[in-house]
Protein backbone atom coordinates (compact mmCIF):
# COMPACT_ATOMS: atom_id res chain seq x y z
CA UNK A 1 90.98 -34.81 -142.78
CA UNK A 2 88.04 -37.23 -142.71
CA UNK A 3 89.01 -40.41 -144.82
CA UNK A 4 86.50 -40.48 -147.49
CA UNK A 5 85.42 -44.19 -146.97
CA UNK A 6 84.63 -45.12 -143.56
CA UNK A 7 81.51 -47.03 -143.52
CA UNK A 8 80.72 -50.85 -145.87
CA UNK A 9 77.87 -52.00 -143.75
CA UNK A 10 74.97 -49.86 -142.06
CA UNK A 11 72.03 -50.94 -140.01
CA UNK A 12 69.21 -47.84 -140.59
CA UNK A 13 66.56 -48.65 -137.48
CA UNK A 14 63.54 -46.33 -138.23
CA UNK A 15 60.96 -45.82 -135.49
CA UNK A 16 57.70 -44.98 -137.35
CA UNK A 17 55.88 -41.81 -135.91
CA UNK A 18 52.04 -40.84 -135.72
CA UNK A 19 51.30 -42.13 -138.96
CA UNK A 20 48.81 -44.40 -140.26
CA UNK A 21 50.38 -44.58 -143.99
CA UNK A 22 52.55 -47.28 -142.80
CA UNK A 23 55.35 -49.76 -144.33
CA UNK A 24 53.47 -49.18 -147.89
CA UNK A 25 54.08 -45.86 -147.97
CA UNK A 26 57.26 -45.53 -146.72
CA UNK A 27 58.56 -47.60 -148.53
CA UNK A 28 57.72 -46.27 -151.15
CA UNK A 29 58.92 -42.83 -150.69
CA UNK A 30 62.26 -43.99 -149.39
CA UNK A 31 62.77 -45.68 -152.75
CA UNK A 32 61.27 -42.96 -154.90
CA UNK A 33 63.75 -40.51 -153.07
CA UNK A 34 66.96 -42.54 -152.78
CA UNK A 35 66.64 -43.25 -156.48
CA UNK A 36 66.52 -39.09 -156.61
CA UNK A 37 69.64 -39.00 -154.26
CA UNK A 38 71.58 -41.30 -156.97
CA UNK A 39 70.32 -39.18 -159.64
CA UNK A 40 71.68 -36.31 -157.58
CA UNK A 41 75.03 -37.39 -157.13
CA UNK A 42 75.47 -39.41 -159.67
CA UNK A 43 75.55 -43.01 -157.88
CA UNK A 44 74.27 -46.65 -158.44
CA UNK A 45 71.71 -47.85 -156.26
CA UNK A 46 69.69 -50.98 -155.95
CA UNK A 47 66.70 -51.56 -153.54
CA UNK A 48 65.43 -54.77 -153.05
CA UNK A 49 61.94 -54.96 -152.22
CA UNK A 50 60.46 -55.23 -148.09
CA UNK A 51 60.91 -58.00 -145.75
CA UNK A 52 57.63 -58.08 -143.45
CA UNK A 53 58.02 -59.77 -140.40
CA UNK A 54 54.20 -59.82 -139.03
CA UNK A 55 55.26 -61.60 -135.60
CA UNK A 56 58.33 -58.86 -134.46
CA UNK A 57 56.28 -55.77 -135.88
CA UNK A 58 58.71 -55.50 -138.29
CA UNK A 59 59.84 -54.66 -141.65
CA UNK A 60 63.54 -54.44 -143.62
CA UNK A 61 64.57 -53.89 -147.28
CA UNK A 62 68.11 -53.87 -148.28
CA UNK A 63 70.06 -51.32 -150.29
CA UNK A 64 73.50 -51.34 -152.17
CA UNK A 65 74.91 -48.17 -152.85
CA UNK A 66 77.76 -47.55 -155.35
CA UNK A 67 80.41 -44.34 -155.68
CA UNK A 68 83.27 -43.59 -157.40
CA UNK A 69 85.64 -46.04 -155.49
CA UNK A 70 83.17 -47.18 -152.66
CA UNK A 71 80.39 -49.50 -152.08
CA UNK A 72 77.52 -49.07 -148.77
CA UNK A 73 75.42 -51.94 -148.60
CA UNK A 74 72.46 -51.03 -146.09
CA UNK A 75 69.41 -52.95 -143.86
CA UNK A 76 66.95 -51.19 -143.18
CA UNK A 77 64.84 -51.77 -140.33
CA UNK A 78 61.58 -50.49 -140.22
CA UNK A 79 59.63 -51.03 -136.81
CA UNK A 80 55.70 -51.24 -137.18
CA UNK A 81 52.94 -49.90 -135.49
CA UNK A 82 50.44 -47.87 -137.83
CA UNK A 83 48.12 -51.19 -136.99
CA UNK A 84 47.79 -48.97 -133.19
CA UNK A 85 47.86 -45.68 -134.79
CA UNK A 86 44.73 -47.10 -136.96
CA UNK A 87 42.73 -47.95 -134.33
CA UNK A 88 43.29 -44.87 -133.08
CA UNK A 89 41.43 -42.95 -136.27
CA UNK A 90 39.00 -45.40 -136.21
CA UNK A 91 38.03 -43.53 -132.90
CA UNK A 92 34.24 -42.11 -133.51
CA UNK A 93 34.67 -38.43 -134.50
CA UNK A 94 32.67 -37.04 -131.62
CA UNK A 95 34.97 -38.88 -129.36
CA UNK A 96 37.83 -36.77 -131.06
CA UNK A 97 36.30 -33.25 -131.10
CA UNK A 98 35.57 -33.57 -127.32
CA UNK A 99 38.38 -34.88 -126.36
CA UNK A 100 40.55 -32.75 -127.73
CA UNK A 101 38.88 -30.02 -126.18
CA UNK A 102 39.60 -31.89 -122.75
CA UNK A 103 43.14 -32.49 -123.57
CA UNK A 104 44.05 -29.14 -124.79
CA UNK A 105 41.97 -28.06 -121.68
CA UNK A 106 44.04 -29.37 -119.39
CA UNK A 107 47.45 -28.26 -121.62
CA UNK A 108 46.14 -24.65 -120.85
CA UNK A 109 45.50 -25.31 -117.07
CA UNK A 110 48.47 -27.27 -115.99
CA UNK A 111 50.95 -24.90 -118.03
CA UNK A 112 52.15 -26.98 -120.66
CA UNK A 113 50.68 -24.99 -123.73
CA UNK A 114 52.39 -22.16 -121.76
CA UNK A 115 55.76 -23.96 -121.78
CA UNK A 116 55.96 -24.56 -125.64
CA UNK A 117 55.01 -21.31 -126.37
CA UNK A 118 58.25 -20.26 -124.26
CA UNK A 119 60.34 -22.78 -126.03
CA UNK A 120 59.64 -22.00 -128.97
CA UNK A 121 56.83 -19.94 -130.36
CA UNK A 122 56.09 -21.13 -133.23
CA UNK A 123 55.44 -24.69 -132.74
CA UNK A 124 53.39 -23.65 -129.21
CA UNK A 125 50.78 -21.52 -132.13
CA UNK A 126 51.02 -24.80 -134.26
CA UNK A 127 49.67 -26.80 -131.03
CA UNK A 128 47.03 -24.36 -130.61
CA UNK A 129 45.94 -24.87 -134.11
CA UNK A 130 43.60 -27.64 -134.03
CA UNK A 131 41.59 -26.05 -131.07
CA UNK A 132 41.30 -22.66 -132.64
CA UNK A 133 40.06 -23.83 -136.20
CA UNK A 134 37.74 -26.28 -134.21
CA UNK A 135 36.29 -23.91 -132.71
CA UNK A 136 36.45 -21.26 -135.30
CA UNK A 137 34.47 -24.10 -137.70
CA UNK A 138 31.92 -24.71 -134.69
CA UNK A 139 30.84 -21.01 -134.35
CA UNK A 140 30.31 -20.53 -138.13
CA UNK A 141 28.58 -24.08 -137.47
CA UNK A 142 25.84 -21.98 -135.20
CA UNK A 143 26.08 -18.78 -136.87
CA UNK A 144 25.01 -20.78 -139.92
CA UNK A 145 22.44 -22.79 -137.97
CA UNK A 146 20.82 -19.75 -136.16
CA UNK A 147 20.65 -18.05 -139.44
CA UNK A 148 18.72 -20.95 -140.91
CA UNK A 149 16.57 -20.82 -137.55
CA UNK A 150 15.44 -17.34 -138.38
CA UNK A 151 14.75 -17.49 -141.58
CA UNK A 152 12.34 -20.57 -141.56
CA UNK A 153 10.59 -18.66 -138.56
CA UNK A 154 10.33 -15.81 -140.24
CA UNK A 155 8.42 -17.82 -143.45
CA UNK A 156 5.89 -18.32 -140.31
CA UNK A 157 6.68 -21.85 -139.91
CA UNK A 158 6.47 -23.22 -135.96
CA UNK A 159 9.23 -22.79 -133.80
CA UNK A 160 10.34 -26.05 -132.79
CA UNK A 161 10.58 -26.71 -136.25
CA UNK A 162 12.27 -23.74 -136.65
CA UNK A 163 14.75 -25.08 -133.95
CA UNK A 164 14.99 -28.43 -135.97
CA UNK A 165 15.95 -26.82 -138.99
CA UNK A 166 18.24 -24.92 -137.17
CA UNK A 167 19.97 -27.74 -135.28
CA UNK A 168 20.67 -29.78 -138.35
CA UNK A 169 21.75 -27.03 -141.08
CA UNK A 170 24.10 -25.94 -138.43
CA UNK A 171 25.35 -29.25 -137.75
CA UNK A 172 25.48 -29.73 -141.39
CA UNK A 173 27.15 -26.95 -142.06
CA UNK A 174 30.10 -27.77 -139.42
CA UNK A 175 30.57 -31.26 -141.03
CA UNK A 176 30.78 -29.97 -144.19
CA UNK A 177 33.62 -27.60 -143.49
CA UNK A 178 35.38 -30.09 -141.39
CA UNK A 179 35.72 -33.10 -143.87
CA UNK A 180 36.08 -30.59 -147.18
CA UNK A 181 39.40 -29.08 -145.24
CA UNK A 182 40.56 -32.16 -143.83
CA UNK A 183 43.01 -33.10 -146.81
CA UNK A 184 44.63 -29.57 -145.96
CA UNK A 185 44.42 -28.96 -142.64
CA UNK A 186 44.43 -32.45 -141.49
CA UNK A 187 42.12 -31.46 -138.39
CA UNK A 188 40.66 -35.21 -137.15
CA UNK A 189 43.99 -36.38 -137.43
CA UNK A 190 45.77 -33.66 -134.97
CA UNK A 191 42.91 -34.03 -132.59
CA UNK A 192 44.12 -37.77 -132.60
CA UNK A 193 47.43 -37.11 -132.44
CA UNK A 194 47.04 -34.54 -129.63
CA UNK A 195 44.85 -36.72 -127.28
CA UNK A 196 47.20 -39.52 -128.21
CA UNK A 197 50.66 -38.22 -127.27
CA UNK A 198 49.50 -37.07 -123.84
CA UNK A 199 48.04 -40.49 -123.05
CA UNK A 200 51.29 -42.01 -123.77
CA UNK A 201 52.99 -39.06 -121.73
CA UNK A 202 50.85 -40.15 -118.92
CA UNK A 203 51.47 -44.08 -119.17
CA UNK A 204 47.61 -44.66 -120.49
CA UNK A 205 48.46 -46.56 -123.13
CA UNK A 206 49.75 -49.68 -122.36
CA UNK A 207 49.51 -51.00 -126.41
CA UNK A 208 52.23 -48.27 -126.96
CA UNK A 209 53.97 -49.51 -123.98
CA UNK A 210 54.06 -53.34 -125.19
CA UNK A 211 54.98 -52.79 -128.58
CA UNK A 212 58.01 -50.18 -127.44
CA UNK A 213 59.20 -53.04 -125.42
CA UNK A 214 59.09 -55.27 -128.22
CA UNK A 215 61.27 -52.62 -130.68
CA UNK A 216 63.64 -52.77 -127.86
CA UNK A 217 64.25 -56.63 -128.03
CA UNK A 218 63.98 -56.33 -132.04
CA UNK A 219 66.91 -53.57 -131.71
CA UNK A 220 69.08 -55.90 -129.32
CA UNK A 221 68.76 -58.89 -131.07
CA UNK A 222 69.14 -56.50 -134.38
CA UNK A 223 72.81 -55.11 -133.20
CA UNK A 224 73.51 -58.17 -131.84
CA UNK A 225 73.36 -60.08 -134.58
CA UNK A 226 74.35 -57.55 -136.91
CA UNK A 227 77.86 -57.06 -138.72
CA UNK A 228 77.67 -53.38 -139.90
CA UNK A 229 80.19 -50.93 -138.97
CA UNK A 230 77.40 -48.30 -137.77
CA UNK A 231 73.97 -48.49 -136.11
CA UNK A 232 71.47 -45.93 -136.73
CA UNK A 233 68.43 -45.20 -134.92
CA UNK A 234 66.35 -43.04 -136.36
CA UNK A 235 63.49 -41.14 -135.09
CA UNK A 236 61.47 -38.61 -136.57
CA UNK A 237 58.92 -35.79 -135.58
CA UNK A 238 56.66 -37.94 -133.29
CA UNK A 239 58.99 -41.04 -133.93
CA UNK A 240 61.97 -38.43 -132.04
CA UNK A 241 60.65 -39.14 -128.63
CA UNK A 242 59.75 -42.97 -129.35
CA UNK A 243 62.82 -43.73 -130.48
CA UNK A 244 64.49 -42.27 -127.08
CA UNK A 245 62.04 -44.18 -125.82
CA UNK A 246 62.93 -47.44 -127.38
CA UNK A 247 66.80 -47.00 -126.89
CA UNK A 248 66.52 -46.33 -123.64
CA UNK A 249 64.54 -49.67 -122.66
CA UNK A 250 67.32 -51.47 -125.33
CA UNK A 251 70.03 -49.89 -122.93
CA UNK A 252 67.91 -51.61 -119.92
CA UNK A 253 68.01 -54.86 -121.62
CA UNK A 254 72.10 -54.68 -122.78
CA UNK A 255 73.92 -51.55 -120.72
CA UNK A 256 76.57 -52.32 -123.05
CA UNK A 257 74.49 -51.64 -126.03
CA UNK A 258 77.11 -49.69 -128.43
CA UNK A 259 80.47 -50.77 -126.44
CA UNK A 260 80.69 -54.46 -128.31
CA UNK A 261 79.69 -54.73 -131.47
CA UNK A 262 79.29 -52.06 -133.90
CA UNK A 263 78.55 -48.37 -133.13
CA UNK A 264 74.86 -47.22 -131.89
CA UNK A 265 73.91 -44.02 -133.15
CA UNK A 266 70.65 -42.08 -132.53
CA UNK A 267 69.21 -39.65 -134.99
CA UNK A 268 66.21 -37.42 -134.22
CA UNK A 269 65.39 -35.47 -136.80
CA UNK A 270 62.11 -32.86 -137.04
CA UNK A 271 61.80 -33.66 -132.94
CA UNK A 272 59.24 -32.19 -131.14
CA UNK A 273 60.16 -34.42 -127.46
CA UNK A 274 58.95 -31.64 -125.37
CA UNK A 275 55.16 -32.55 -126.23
CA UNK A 276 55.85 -35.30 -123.85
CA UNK A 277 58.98 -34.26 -122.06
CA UNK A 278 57.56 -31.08 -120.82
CA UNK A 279 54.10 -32.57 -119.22
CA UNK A 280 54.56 -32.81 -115.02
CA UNK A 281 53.68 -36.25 -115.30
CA UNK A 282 56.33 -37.41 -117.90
CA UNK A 283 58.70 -37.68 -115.21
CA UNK A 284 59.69 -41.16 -116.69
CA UNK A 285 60.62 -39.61 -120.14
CA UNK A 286 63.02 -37.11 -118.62
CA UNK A 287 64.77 -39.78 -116.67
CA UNK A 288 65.16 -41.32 -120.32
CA UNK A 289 66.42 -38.50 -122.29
CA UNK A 290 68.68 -37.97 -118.61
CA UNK A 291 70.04 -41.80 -119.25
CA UNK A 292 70.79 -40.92 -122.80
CA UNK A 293 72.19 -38.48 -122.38
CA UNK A 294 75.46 -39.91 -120.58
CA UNK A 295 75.46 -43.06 -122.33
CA UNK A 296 78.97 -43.13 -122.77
CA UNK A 297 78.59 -45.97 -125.49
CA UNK A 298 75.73 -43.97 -127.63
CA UNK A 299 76.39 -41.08 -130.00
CA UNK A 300 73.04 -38.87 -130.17
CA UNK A 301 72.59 -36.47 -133.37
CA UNK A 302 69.75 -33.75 -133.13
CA UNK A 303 69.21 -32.20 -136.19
CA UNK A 304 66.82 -28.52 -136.05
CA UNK A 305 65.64 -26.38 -138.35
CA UNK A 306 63.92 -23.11 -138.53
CA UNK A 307 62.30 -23.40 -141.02
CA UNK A 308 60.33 -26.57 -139.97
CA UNK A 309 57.45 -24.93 -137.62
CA UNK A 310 56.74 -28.48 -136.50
CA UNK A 311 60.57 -29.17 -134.85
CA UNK A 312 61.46 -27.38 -131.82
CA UNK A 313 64.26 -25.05 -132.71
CA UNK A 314 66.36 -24.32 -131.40
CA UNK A 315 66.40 -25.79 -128.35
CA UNK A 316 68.69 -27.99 -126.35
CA UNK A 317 66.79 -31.30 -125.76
CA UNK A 318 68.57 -32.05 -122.27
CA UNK A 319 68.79 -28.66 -120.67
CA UNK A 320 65.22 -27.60 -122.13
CA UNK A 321 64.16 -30.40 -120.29
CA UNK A 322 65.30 -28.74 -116.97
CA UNK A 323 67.89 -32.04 -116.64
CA UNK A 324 70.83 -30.32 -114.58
CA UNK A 325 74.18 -32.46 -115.98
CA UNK A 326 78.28 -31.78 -115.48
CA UNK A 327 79.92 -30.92 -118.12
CA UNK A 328 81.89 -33.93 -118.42
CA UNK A 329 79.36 -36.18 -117.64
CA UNK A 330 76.91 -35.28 -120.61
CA UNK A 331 77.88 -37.12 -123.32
CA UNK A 332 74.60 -35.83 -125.86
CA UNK A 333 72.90 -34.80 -127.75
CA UNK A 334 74.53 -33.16 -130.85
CA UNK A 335 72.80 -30.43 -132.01
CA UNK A 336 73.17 -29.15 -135.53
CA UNK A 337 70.89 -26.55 -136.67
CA UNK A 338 70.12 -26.70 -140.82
CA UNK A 339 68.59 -24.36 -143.46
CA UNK A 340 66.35 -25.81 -146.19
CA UNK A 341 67.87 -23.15 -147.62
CA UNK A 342 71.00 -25.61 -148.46
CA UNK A 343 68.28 -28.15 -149.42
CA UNK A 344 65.96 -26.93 -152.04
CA UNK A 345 66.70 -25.71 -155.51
CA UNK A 346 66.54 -21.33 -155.48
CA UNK A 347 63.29 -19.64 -155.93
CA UNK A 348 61.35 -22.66 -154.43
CA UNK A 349 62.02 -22.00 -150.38
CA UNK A 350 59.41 -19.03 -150.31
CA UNK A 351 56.79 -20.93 -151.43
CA UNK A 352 57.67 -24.47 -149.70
CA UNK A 353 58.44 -23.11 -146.37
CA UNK A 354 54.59 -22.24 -145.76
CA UNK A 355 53.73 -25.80 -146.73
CA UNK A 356 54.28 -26.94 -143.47
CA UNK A 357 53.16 -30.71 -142.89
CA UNK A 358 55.40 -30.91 -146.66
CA UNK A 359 58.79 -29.16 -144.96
CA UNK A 360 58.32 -31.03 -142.10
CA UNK A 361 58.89 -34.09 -143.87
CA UNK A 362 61.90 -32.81 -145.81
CA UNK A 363 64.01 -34.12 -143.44
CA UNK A 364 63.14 -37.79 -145.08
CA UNK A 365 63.15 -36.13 -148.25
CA UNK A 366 66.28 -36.30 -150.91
CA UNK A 367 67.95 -32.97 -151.37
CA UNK A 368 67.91 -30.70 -154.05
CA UNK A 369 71.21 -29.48 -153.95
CA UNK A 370 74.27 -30.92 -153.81
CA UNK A 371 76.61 -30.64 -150.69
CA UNK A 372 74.45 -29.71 -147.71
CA UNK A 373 75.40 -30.62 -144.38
CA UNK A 374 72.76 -32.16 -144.13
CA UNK A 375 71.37 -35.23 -146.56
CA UNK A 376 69.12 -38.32 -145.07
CA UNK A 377 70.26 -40.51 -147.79
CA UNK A 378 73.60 -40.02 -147.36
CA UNK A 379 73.38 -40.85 -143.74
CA UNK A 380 71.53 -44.22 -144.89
CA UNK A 381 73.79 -45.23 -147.69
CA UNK A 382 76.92 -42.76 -147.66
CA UNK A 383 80.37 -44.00 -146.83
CA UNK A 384 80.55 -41.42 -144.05
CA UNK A 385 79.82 -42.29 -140.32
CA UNK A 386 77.17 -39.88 -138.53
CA UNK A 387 79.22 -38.78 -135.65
CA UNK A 388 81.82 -37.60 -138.99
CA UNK A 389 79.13 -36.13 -140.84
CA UNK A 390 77.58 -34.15 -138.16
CA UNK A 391 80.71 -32.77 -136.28
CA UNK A 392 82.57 -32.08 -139.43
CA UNK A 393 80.19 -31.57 -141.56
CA UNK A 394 82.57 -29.10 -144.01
CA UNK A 395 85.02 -31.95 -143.93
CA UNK A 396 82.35 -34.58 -144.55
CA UNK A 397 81.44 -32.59 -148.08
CA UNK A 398 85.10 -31.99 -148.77
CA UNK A 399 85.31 -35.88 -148.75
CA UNK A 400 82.71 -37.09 -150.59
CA UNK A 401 82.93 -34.08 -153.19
CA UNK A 402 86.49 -36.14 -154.06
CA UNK A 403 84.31 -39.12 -154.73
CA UNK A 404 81.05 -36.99 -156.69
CA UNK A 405 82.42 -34.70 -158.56
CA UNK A 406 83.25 -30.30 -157.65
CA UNK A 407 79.29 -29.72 -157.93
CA UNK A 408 79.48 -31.21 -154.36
CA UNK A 409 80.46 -27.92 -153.44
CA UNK A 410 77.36 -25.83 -152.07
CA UNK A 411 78.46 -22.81 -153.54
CA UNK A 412 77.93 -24.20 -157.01
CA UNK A 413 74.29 -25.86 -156.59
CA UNK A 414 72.08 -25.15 -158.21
């Protein structure tokens, strides 16, 4: 039976996706929704406020959490790069359109589009999204324009001016439809995203490059000099195949990263690493998730779920890959597959689950429900180790329902 105390001290290392929000923002979700994870469970929580550290790209805010009979304090350390990610939107929106085009182009030709799709449907339609509805809101662009066209001719006026009219109602018309969506379909900022993550999956961008080699010192130095029982790297969505990234240069600097000292964990939750791992060129990636993958001194948790359109699920993150291990030499990932189901209060998942940019970031969300297997703010601040909560997950909720009270128990959430 899983002792129900097992962690004091935890070092949280998050590795910030494709997001320009930043440290703000962040910040101030994880405190909005740890103080809704005490609510939930009836704990005490304090969170100081963030730590910036301009010079290392980082950030860290601490957090003491208090149950019935144990106490978690936490770090956590938040690594910075929205300042990249910025200059990236600050792109020139013609540069974005077209170049979108060219990347998702060249996704169709080489056979990575086709790849996704095989993986895993539903996230393959999701990539094709931004190049349909562009397209789909440059056609009613012209239809809109030609009408325009025909109608000043047909009031007898000239036909270049015609043509003029034309040109700019239809241009007009696309603009208009592209920045009145934007806050729901979030168009501009997939077509960065897109063109983005295949540069880095071809080595073009060598700011990515420095600053991933610069997380990697901060997470030495960071579990070197740290005292916590447990070390968790988190990545999410985008942030999933940085973070491999990251750990895997960390592992270059100290191979014995995780044997001295206290346990390194990696958590990728919401991943989507085949939008690199799968490109011909990435070749360098799979040799990272391959390194990984038999660290024998690194404990890698993969949680999936269906119901995020934006995570590949399921799929097995070294063997998708086409990496060909032993059985006893592949030491991870752990995959757990989880149901918002467990998450979310009843009669809400029908109408969340279509939401998708909002499900996708459930997984940094607090729960709803008491007892999942799943719970990001448990893993943060919970007296349970990762490797405990993810193998035993039954035995996890058994343990901490001791320390919160029977309405731990999923079967009486509500």
């Amino acid at each position: 039976m899983i002792a129900p105390v097992q962690v004091r001290r935890r070092l949280v290392i998050y590795v910030q996706g494709y997001d320009p929000r930043g440290l703000a923002e962040y910040y101030r979700m994880f405190r909005r929704e740890f103080r809704r994870s005490c609510e939930l469970y009836g704990l005490t929580g304090k969170i100081g406020k963030p730590q910036d550290d301009p010079r290392h790209f980082t950030a860290h805010w601490d957090i003491a959490t208090d149950g019935d009979g144990w106490q978690v304090e936490t770090r956590y350390l938040f690594l910075r790069w929205e300042d990249i990610i910025r200059q990236d939107f600050a792109r020139p929106v013609w540069w974005k359109i077209l170049h979108m085009y060219l990347t998702m182009g060249a996704a169709l030709a080489n056979g990575v589009v086709w790849r996704i799709l095989k993986a895993h449907w539903r996230f393959g339609l999701f990539i094709l999204f931004p190049l349909v509805l562009m397209t789909v809101w440059v056609l009613l662009g012209a239809v809109f324009g030609t009408l325009c066209m025909q109608l000043v001719a047909s009031l007898g006026a000239p036909a270049v001016v015609a043509r003029i009219v034309g040109v700019v109602t239809g241009l007009g018309a696309f603009a208009s439809m592209l920045w009145l969506t934007e806050p729901q379909t979030y168009l501009l900022y997939l077509c960065d995203d897109v063109v983005s993550t295949r540069q880095f999956a071809y080595r073009q961008r060598p700011d990515w490059e420095a600053r991933m080699e610069a997380f990697a010192g901060e997470v030495v130095d960071a579990v070197h000099g740290s005292k916590a029982d447990e070390v968790v790297i988190v990545g999410h969505s985008s942030g999933s195949f940085l973070a491999v990234d990251v750990l895997d240069r960390a592992l270059a600097r100290d191979p014995q990263l995780g044997s001295h000292g206290p346990r390194v964990r990696l958590l990728t939750i919401g991943a989507n690493l085949p939008i690199v791992g799968f490109n011909r060129q990435a070749q360098w990636f799979r040799d990272r998730l391959r390194r990984v993958a038999v660290a024998p001194d690194i404990d890698w948790v993969d949680y999936q779920s269906r119901h995020d359109i934006m995570n590949f699920w399921p799929f097995d993150p070294i063997a998708g890959h086409g990496i060909v291990l032993e059985a006893d030499e592949r030491q991870n990932p752990t995959v757990i597959a989880i149901s918002f189901r467990d998450l979310w209060k009843p009669g809400n998942f029908g109408r969340r689950r279509w939401r998708f940019f909002q499900a996708h970031f459930q997984f940094l969300l607090a729960n709803e429900r008491r007892g999942a297997a799943y719970d990001y703010y448990l893993i943060c601040c919970g007296p349970l180790d990762l490797l405990s909560r993810a193998m035993k997950p039954q035995e996890a909720i058994a343990a901490m329902a001791a320390k919160t009270g029977p309405d731990a128990d999923p079967s009486t959430a509500g």
